[in-house]
C-alpha atoms as a PDB file:
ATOM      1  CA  UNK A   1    -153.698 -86.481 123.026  1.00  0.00           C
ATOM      2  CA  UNK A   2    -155.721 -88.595 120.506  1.00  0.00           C
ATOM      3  CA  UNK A   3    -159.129 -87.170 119.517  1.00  0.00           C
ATOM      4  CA  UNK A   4    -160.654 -91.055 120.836  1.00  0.00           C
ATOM      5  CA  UNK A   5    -158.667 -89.607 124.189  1.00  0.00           C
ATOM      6  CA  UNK A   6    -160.099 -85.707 124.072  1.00  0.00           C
ATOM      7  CA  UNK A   7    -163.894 -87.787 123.150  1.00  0.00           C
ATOM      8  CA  UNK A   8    -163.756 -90.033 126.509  1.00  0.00           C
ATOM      9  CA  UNK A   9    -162.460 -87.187 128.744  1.00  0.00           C
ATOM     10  CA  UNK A  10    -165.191 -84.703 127.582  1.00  0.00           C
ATOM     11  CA  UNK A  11    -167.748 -87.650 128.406  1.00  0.00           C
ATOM     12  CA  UNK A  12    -166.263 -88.465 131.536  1.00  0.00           C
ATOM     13  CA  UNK A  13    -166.437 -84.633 132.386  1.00  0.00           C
ATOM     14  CA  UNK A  14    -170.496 -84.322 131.402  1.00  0.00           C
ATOM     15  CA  UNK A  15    -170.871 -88.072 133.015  1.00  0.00           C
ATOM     16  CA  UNK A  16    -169.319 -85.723 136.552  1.00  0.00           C
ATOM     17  CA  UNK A  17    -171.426 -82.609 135.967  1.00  0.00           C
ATOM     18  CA  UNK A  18    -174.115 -85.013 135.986  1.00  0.00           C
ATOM     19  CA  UNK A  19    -173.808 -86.736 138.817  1.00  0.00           C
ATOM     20  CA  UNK A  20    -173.270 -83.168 140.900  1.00  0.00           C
ATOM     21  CA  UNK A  21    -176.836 -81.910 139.489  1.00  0.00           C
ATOM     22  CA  UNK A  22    -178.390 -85.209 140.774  1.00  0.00           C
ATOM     23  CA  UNK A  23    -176.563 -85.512 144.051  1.00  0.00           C
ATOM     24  CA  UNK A  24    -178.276 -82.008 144.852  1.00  0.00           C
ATOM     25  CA  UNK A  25    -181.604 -82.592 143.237  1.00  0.00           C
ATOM     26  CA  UNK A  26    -184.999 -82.767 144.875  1.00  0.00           C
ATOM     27  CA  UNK A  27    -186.269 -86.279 144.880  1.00  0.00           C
ATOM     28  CA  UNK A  28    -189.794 -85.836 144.033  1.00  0.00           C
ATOM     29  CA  UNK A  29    -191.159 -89.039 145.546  1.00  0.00           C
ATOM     30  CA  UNK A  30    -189.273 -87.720 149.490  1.00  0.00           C
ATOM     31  CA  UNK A  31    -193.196 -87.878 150.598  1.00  0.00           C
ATOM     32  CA  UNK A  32    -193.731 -91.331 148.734  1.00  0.00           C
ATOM     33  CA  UNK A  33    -190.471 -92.676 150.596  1.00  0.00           C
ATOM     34  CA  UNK A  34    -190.563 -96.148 148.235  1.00  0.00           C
ATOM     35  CA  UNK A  35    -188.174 -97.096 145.515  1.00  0.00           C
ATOM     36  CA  UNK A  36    -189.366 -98.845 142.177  1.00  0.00           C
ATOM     37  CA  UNK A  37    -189.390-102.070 143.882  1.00  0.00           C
ATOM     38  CA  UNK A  38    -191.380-100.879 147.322  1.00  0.00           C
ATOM     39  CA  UNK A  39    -188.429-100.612 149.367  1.00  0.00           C
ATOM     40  CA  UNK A  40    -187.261 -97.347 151.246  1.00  0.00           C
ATOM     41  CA  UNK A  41    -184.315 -98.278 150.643  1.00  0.00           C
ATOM     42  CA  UNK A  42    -181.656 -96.048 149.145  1.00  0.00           C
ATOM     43  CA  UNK A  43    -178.545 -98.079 148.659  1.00  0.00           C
ATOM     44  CA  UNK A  44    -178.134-101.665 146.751  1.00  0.00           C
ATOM     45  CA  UNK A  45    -174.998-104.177 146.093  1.00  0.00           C
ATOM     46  CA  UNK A  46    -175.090-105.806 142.919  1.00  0.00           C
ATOM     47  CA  UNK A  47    -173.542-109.179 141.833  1.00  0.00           C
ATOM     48  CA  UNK A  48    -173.232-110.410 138.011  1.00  0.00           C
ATOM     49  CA  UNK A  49    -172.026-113.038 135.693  1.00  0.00           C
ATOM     50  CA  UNK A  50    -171.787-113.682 132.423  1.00  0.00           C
ATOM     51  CA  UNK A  51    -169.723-113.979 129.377  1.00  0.00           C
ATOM     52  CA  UNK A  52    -167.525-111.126 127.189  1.00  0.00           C
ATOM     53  CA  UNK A  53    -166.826-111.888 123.298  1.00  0.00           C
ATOM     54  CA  UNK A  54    -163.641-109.694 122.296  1.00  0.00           C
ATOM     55  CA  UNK A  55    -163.828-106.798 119.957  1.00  0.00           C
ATOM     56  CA  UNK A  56    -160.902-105.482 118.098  1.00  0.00           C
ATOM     57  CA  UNK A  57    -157.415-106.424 118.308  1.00  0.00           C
ATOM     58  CA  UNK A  58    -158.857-109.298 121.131  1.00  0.00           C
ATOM     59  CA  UNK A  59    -160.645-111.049 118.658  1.00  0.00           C
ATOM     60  CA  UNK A  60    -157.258-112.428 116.849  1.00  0.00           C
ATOM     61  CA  UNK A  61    -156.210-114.658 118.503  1.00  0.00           C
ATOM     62  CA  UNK A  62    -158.834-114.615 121.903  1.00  0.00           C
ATOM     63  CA  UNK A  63    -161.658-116.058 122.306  1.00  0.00           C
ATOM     64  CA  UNK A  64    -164.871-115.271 124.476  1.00  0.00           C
ATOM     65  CA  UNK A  65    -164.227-115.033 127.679  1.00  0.00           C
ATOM     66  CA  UNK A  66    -165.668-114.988 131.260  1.00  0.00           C
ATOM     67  CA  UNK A  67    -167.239-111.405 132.979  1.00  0.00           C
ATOM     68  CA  UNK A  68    -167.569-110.961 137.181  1.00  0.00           C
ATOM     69  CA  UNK A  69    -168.965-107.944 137.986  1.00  0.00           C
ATOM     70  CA  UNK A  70    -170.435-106.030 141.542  1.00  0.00           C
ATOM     71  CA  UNK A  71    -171.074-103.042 142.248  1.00  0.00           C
ATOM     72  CA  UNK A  72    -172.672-100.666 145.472  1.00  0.00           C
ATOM     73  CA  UNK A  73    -175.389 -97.572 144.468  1.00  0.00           C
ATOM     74  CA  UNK A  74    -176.918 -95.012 145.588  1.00  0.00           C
ATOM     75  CA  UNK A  75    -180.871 -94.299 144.775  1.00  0.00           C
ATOM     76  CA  UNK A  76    -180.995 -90.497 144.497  1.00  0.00           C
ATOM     77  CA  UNK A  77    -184.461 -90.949 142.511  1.00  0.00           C
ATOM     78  CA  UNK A  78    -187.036 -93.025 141.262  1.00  0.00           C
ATOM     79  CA  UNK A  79    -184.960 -92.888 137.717  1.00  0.00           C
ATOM     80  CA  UNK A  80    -181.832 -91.863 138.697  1.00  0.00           C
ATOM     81  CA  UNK A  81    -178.920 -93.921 140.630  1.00  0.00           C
ATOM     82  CA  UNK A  82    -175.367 -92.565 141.389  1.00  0.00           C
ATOM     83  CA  UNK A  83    -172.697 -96.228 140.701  1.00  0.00           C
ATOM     84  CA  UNK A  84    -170.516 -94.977 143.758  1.00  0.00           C
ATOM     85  CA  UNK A  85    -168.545 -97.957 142.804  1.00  0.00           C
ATOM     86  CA  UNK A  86    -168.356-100.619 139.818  1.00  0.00           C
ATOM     87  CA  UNK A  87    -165.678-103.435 139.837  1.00  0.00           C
ATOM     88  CA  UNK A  88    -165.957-105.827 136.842  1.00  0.00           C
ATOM     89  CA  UNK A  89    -162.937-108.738 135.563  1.00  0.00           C
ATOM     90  CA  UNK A  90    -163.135-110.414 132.237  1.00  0.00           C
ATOM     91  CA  UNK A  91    -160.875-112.622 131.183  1.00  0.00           C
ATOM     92  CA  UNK A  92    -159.722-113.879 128.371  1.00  0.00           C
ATOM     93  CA  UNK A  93    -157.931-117.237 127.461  1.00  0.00           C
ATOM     94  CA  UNK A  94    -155.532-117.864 124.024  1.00  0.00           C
ATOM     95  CA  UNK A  95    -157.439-119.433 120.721  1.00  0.00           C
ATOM     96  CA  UNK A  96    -153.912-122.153 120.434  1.00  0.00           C
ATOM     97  CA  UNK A  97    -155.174-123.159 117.113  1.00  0.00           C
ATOM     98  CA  UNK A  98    -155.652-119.973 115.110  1.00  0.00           C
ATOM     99  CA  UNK A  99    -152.264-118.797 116.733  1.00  0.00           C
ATOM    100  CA  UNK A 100    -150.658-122.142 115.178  1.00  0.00           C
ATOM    101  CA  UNK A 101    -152.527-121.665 112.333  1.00  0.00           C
ATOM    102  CA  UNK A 102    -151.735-118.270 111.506  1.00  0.00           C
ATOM    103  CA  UNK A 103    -148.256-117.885 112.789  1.00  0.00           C
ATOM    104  CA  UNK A 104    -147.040-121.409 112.905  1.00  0.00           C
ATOM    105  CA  UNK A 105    -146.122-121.683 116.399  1.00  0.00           C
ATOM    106  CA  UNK A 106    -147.215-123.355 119.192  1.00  0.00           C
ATOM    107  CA  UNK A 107    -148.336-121.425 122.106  1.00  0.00           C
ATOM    108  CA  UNK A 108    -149.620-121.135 125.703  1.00  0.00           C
ATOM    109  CA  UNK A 109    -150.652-118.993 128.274  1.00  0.00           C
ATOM    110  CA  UNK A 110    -151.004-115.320 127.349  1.00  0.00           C
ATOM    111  CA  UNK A 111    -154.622-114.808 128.352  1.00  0.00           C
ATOM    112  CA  UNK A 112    -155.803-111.535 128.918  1.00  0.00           C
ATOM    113  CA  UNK A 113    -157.242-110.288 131.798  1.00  0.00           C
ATOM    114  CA  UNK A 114    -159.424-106.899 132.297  1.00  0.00           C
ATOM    115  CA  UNK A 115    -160.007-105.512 136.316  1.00  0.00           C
ATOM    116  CA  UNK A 116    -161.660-102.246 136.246  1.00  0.00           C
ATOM    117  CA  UNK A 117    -163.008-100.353 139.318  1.00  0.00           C
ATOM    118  CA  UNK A 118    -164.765 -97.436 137.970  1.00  0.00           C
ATOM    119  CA  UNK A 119    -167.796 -94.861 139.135  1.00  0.00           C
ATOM    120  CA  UNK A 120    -171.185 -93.145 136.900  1.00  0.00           C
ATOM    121  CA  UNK A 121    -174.606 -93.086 137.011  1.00  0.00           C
ATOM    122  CA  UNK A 122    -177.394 -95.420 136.339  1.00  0.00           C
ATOM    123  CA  UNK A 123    -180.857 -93.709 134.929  1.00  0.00           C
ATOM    124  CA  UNK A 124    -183.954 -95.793 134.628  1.00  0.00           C
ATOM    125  CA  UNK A 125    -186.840 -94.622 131.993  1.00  0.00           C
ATOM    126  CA  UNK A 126    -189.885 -96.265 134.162  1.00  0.00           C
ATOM    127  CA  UNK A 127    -189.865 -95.764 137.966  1.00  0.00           C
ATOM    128  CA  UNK A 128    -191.974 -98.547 139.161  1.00  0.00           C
ATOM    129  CA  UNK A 129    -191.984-102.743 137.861  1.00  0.00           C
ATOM    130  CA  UNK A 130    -189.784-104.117 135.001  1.00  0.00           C
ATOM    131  CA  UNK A 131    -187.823-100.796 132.824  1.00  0.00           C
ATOM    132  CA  UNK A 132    -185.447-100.641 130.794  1.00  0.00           C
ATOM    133  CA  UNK A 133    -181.988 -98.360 131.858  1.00  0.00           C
ATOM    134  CA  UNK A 134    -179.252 -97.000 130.213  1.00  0.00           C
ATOM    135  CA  UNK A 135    -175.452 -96.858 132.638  1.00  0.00           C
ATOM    136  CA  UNK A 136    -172.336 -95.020 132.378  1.00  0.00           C
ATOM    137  CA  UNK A 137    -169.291 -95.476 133.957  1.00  0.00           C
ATOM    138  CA  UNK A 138    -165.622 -94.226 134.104  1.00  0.00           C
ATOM    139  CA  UNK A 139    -162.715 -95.182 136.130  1.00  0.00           C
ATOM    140  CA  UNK A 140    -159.517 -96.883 135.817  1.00  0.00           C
ATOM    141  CA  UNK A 141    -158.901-100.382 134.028  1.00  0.00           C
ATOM    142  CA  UNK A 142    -156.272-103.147 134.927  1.00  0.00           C
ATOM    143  CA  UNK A 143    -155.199-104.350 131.835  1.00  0.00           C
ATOM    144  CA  UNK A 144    -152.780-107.357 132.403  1.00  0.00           C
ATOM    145  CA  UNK A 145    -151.388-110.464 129.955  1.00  0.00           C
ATOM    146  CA  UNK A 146    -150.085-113.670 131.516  1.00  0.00           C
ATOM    147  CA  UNK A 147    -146.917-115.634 131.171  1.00  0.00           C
ATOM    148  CA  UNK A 148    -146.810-117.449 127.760  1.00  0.00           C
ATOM    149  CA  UNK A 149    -144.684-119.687 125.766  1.00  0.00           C
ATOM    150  CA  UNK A 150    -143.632-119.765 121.797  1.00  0.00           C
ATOM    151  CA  UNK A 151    -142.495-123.198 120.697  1.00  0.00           C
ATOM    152  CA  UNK A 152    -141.088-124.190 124.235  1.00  0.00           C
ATOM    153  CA  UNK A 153    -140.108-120.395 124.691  1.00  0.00           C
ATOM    154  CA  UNK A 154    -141.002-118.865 127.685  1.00  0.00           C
ATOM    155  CA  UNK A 155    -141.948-114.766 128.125  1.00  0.00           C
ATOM    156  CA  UNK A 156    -143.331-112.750 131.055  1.00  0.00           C
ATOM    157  CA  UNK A 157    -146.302-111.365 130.774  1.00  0.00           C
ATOM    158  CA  UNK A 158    -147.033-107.240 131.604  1.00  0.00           C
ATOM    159  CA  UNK A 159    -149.921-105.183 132.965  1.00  0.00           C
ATOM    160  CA  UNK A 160    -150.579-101.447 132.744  1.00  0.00           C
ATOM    161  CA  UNK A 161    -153.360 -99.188 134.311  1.00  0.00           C
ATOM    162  CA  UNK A 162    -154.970 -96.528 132.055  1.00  0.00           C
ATOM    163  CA  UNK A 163    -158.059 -94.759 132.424  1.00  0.00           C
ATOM    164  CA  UNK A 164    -161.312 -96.601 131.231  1.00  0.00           C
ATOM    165  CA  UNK A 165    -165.342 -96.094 130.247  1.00  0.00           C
ATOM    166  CA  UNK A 166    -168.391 -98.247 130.256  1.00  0.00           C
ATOM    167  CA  UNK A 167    -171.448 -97.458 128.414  1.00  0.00           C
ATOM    168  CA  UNK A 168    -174.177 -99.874 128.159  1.00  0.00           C
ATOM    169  CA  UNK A 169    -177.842-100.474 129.037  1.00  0.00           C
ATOM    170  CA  UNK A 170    -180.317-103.198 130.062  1.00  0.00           C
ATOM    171  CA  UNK A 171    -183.265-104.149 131.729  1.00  0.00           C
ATOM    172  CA  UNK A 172    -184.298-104.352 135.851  1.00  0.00           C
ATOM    173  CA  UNK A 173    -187.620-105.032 138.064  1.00  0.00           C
ATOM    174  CA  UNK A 174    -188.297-106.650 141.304  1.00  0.00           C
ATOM    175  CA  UNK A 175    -188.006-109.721 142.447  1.00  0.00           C
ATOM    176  CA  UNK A 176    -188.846-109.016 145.839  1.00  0.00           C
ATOM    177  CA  UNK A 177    -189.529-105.822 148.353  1.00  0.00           C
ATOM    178  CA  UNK A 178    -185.393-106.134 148.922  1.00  0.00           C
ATOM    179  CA  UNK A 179    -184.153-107.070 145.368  1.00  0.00           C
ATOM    180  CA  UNK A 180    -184.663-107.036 141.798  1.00  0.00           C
ATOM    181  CA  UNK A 181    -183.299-109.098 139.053  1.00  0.00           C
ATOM    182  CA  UNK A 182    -181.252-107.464 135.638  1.00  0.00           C
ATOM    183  CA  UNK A 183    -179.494-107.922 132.389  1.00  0.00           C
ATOM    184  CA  UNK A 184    -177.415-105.485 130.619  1.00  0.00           C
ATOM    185  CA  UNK A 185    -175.062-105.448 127.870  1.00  0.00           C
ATOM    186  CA  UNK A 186    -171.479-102.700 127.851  1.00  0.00           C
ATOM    187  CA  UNK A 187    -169.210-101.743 125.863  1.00  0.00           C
ATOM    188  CA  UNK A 188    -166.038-101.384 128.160  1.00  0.00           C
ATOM    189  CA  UNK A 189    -162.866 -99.406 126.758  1.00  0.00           C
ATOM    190  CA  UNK A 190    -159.797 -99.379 127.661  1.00  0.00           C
ATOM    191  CA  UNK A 191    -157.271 -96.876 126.754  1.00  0.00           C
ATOM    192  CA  UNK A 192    -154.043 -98.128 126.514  1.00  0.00           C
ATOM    193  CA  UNK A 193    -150.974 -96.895 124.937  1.00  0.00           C
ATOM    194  CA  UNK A 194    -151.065 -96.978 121.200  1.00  0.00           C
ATOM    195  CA  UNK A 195    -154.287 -98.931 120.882  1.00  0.00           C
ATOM    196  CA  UNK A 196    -157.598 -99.422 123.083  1.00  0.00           C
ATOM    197  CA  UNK A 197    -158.900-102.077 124.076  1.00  0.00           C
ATOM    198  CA  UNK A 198    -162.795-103.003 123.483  1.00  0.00           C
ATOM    199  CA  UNK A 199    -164.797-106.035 124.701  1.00  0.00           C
ATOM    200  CA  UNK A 200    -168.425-106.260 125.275  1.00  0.00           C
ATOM    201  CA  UNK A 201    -169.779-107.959 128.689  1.00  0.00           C
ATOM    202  CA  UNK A 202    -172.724-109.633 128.798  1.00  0.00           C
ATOM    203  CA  UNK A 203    -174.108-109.961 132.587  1.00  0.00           C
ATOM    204  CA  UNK A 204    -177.053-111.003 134.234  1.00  0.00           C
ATOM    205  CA  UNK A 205    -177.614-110.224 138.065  1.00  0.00           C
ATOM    206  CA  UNK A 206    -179.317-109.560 141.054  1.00  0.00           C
ATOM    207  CA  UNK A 207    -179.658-106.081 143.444  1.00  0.00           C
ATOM    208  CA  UNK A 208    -180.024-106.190 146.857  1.00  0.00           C
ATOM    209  CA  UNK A 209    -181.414-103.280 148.673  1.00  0.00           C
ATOM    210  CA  UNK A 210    -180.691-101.804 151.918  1.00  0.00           C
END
């Protein structure tokens, strides 16, 4: 097991013992009964959009791609929120002219898709109006490359499913007594076989609480 490997499953382990000392903590504002954004509400689903510029071995011959994202949490604090689940997909599409250019070939297809469905914990710094957060996640990633071609030449694309983190942070506050509006920036990793795979989401979104 690679030391990157040993890193992510010792996070992954403190990101668990975590969540266990939360889920049984005493919420200290049980008498106030009103999340951040005056709600009483303790669960939210989350849409996003945005964009995801490669990092790594993507940025040869990717380009920026696309980044979905939604989500359903659990408030067990004014600061702290359990992600009971996270699904993101970023995708990725082929830069055809610095393949051509550095390889000399013509070539199609072979984007590069990410679908991760992961779990963490979400901890704000200021429990009422517009505060910054910090989010981690772990879970499983869907890495998957389409069909492509190579001078007329077709090949099959693959996919594999390895385990996966996101660590990131942003900023969230109300936008009305039932949702709030954020941004937040990740760095998702994906550990495949021989190599990982790092890209960097950019989202913007909305909460809805119920």
């Amino acid at each position: 097991m690679t030391a990157l490997k040993t890193t992510a499953l010792t996070l992954a382990a403190l990101c668990a013992l975590l969540i266990q000392n939360a889920a049984f903590a005493d919420d200290p504002y049980d008498d106030y009964e009103e999340s951040y954004d005056g709600s009483d509400s303790r669960f939210a689903f989350s849409v996003q959009g945005g964009v995801a510029p490669p990092t790594g071995a993507l940025t040869d011959y990717h380009e920026v791609g696309f980044s979905i994202g939604g989500g359903v949490s659990y408030r067990v604090n004014p600061h702290l929120a359990l992600n009971v689940i996270s699904v993101g997909y970023d995708r990725f599409g082929l830069d055809q002219e610095q393949v051509e250019t550095d390889l000399g070939v013509e070539s199609t297809g072979a984007s590069v898709s990410m679908l991760s469905v992961m779990g963490g914990v979400r901890a704000r710094f200021i429990p009422e109006g517009f505060s910054p957060f910090v989010v981690a996640d772990a879970g499983i990633v869907r890495s998957s490359v389409g069909d492509w071609t190579e001078d007329g030449t077709p090949y099959s694309g693959f996919s594999e499913s390895d385990f996966g983190m996101s660590l990131g942070g942003g900023i969230e506050g109300p936008m009305s007594i039932t949702s709030s509006v954020f941004s937040e920036i990740r760095v998702n990793m994906a550990f495949t076989e021989g190599d990982t795979q790092t890209y960097v989401p950019v989202r913007a979104g909305m909460r809805f609480h119920f």
